[in-house]
C-alpha atoms as a PDB file:
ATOM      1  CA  UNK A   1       0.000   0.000   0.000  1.00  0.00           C
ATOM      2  CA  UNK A   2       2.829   2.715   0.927  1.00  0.00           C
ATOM      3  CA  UNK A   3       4.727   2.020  -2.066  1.00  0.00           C
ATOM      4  CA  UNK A   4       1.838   2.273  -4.094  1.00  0.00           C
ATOM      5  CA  UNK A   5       0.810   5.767  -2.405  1.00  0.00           C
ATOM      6  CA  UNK A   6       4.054   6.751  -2.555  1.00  0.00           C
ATOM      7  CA  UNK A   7       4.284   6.419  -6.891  1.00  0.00           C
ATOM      8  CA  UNK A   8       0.939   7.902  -6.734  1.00  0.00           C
ATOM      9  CA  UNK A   9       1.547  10.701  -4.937  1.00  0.00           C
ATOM     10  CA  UNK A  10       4.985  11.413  -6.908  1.00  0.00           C
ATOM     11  CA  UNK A  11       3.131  11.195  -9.921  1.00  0.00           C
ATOM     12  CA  UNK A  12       0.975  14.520  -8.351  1.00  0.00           C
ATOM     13  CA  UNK A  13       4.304  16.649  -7.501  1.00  0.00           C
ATOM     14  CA  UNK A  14       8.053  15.621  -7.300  1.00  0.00           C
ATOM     15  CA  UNK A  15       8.529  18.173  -4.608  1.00  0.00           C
ATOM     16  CA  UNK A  16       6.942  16.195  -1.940  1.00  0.00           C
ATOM     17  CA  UNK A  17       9.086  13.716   0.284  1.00  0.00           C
ATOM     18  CA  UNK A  18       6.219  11.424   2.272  1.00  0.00           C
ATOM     19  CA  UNK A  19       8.349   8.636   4.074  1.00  0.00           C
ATOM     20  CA  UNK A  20       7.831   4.909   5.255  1.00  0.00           C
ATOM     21  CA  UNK A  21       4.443   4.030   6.979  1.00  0.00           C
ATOM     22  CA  UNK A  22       2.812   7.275   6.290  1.00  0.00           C
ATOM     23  CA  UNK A  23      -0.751   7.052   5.609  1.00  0.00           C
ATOM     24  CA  UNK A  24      -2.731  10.057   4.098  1.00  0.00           C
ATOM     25  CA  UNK A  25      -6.847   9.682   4.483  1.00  0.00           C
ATOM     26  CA  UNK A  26      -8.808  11.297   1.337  1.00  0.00           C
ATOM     27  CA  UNK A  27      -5.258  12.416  -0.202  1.00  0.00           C
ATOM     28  CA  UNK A  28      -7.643  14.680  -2.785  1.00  0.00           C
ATOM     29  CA  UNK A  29      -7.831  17.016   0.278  1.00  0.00           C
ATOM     30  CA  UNK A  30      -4.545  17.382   1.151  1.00  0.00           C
ATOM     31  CA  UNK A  31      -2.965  20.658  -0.905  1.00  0.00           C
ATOM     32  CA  UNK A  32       1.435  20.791  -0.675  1.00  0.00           C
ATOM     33  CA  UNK A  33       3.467  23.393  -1.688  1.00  0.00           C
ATOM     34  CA  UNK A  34       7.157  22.976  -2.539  1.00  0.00           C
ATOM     35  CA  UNK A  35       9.613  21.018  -0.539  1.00  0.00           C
ATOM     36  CA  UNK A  36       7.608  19.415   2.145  1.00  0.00           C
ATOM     37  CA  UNK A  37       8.864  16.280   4.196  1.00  0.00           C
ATOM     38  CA  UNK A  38       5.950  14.461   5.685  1.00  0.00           C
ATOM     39  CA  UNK A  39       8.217  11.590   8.068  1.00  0.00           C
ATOM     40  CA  UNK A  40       7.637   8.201   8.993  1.00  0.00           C
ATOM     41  CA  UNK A  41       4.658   6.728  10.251  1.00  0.00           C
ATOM     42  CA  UNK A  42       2.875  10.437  10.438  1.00  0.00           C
ATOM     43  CA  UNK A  43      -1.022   9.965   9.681  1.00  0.00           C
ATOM     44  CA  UNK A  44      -2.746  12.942   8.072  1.00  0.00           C
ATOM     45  CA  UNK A  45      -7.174  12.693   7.818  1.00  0.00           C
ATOM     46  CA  UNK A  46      -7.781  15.406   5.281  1.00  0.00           C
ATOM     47  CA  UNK A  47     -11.382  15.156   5.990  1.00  0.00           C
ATOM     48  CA  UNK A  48     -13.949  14.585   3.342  1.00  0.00           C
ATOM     49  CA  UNK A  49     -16.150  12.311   4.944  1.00  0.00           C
ATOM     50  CA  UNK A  50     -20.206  11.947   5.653  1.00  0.00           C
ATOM     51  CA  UNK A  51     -19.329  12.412   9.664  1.00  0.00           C
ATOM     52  CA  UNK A  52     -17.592  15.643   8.795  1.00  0.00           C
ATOM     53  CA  UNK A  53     -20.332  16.883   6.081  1.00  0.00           C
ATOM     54  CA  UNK A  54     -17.682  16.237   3.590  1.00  0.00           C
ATOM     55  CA  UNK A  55     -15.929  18.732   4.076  1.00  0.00           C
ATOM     56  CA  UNK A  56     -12.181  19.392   5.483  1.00  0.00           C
ATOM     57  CA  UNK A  57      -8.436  19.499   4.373  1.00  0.00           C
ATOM     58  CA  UNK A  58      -4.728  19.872   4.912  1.00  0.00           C
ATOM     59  CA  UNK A  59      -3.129  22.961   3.050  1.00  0.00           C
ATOM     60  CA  UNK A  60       0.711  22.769   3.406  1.00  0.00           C
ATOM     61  CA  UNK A  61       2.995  25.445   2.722  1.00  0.00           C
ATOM     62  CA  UNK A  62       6.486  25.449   1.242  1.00  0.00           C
ATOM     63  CA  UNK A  63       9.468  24.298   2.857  1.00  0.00           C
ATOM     64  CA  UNK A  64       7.615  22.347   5.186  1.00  0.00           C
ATOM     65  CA  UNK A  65       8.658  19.303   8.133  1.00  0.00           C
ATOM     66  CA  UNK A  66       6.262  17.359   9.687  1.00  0.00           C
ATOM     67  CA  UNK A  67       8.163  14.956  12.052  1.00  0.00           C
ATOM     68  CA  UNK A  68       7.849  11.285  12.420  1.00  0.00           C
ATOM     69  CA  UNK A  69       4.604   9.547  13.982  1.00  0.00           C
ATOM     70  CA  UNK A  70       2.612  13.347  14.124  1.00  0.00           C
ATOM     71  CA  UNK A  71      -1.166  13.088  13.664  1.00  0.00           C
ATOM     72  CA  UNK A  72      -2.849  15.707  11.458  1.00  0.00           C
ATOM     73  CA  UNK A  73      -7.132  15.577  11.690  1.00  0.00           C
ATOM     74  CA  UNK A  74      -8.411  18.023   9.245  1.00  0.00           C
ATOM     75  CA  UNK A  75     -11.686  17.012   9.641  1.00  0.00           C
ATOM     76  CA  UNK A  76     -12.203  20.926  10.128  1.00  0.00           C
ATOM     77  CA  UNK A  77      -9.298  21.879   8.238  1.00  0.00           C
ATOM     78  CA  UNK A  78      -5.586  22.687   8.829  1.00  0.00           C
ATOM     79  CA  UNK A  79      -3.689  25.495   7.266  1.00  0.00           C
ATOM     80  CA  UNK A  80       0.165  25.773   7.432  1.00  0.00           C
ATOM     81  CA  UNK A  81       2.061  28.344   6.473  1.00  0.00           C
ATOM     82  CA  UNK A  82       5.330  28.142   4.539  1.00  0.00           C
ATOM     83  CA  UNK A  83       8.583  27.454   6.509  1.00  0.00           C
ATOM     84  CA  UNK A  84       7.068  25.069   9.291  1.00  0.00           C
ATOM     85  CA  UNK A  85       8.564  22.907  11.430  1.00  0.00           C
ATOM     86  CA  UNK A  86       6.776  20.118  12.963  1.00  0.00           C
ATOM     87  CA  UNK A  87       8.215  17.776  15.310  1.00  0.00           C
ATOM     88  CA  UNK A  88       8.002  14.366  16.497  1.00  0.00           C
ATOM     89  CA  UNK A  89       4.749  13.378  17.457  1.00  0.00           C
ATOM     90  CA  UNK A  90       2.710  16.551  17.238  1.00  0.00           C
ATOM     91  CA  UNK A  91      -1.294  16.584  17.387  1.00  0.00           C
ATOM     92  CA  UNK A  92      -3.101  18.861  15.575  1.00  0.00           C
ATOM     93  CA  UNK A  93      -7.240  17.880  15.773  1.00  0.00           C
ATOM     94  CA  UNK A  94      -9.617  20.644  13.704  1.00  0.00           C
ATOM     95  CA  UNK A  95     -12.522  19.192  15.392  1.00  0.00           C
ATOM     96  CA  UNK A  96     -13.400  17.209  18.713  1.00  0.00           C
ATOM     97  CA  UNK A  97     -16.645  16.029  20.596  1.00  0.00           C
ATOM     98  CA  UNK A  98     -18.913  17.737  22.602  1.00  0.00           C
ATOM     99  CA  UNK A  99     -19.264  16.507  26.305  1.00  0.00           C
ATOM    100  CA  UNK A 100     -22.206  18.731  27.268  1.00  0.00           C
ATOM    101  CA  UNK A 101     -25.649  16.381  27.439  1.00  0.00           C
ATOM    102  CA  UNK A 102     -24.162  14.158  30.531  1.00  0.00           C
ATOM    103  CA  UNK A 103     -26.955  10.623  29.250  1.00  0.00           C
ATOM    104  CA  UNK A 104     -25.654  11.229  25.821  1.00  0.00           C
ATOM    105  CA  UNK A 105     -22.061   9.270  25.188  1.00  0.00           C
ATOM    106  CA  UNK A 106     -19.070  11.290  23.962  1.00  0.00           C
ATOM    107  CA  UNK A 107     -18.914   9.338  20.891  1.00  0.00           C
ATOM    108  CA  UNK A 108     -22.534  10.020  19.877  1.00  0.00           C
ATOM    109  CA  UNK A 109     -21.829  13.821  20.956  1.00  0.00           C
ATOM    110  CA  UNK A 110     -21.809  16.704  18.731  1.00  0.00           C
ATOM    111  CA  UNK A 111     -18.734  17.043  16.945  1.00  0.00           C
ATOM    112  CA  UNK A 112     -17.627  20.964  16.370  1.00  0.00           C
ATOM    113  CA  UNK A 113     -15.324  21.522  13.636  1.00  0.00           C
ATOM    114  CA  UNK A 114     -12.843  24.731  13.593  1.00  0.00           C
ATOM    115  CA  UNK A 115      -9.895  25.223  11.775  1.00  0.00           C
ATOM    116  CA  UNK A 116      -6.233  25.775  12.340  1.00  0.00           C
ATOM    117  CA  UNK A 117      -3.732  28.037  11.139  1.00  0.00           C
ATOM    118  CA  UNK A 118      -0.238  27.779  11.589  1.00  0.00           C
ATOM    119  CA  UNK A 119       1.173  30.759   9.930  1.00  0.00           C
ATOM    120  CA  UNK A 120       5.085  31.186   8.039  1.00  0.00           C
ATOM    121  CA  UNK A 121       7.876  30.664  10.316  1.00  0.00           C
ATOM    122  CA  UNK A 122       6.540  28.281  13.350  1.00  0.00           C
ATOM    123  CA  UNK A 123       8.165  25.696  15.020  1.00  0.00           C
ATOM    124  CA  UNK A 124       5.992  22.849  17.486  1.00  0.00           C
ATOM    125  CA  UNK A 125       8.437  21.213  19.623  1.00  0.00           C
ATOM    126  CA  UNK A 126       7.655  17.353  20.009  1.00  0.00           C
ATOM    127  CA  UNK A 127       4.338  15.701  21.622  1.00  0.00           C
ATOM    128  CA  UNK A 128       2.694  19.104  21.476  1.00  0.00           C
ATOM    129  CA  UNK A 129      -0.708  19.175  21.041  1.00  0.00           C
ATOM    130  CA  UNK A 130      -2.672  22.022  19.263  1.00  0.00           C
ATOM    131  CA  UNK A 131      -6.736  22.058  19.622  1.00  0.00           C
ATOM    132  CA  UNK A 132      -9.115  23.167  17.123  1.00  0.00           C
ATOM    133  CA  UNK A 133      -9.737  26.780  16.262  1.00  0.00           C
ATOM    134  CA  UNK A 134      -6.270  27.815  17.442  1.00  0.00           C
ATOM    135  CA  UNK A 135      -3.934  30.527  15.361  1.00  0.00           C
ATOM    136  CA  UNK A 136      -0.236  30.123  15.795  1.00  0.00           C
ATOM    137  CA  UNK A 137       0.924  33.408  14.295  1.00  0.00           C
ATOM    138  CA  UNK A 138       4.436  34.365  12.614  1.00  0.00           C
ATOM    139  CA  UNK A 139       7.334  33.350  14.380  1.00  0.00           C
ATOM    140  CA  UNK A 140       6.314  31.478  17.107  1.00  0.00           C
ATOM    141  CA  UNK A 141       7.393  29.003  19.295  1.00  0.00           C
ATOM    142  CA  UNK A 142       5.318  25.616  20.528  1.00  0.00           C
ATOM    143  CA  UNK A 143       7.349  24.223  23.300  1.00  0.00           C
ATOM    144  CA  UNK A 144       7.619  20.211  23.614  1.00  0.00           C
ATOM    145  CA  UNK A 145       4.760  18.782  24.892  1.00  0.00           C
ATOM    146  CA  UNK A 146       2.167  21.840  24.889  1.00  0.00           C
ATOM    147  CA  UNK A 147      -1.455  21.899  25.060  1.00  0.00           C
ATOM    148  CA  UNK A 148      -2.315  24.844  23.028  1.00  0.00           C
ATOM    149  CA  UNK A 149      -5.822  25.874  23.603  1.00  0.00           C
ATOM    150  CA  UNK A 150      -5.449  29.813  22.942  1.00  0.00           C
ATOM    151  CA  UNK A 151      -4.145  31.888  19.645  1.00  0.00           C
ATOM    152  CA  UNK A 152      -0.319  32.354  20.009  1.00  0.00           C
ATOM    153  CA  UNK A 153       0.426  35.720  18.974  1.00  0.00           C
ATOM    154  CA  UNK A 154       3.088  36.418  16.778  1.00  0.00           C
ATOM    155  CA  UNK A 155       7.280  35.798  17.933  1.00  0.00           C
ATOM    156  CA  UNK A 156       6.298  34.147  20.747  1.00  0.00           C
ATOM    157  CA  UNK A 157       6.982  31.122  22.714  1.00  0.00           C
ATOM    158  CA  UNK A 158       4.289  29.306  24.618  1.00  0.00           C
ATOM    159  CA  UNK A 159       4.774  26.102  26.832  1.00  0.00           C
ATOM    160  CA  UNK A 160       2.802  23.878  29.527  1.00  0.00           C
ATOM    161  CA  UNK A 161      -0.846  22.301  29.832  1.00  0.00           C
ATOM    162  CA  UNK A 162      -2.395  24.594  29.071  1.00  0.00           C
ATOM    163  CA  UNK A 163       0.000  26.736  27.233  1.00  0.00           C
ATOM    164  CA  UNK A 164       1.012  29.999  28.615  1.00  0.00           C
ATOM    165  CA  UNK A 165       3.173  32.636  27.189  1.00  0.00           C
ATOM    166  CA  UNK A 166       7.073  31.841  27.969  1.00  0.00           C
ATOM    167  CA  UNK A 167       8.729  34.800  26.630  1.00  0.00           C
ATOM    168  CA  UNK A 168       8.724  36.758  23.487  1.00  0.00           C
ATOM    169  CA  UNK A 169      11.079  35.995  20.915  1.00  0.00           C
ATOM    170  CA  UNK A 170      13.453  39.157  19.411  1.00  0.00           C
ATOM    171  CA  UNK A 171      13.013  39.616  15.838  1.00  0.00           C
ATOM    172  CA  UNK A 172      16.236  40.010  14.107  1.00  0.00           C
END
């Protein structure tokens, strides 16, 4: 199946480096720039599907890294800007269940959908997590292992469960 995926999706654009075990649900949502790596075992769900009304994507910038075994639900869609780097075993989820009716179960919840941006210049340090509707603006930092629940203005860095502002970064 990889290698199959893998000729397919060089077929669509030669710029796009998509490594051993990833696997890429409704690729016809998922939109690359130039030079993106996803890494091994990543898993990106560009949406698409009846749960999700159909609709959903991934759009992925130029000179992009997503890291090995990261998980990418664009179920509500994901934007990311151009010079993005993604480590290890980031979470980014455009949509989640509700938990308010308490005799309903989650799974049969409400699902809200909200999308992400990640815009030019970001970095997400590994196991961070980012929640739907969040903006990570220019220049930012994610630190490892992050919950990010809030908009991250731009040039700075954010850490912790929930993530709070660390410092700001100095543009140069």
């Amino acid at each position: 199946m990889f290698n199959k995926l893998r000729k397919t999706w060089f077929t669509l654009t030669s710029t796009v480096d998509i490594r051993e075990g990833v696997v890429i649900r409704n690729p016809k949502n998922l939109h690359t720039g130039k030079n993106v790596m996803i890494d091994a075992y990543s898993m990106l769900h560009c949406g698409g599907y009846s749960w999700s009304d159909g609709k959903g994507c991934i759009n992925i910038g130029d000179n992009v890294y997503i890291g090995p075994q990261c998980v990418l639900f664009g179920a509500g869609e994901i934007s990311i800007g151009n010079h993005v780097l993604i480590s290890p075993g980031v979470v980014i989820t455009s949509h989640q269940h509700s938990y308010r009716i308490h005799k309903v179960p989650m799974r049969k919840q409400e699902t809200r959908f909200d999308k992400v941006t990640i815009y030019d210049n970001v970095w997400i340090g590994a196991n961070a997590t980012i929640l739907p509707g969040v903006k990570i603006y220019e220049g930012s930092i994610v630190a490892a292992g992050a919950v990010v629940n809030k908009d991250v203005p731009p040039y700075t860095m954010v850490g912790g469960v929930p993530a709070k502002k660390i410092k700001d970064i100095k543009r140069r």
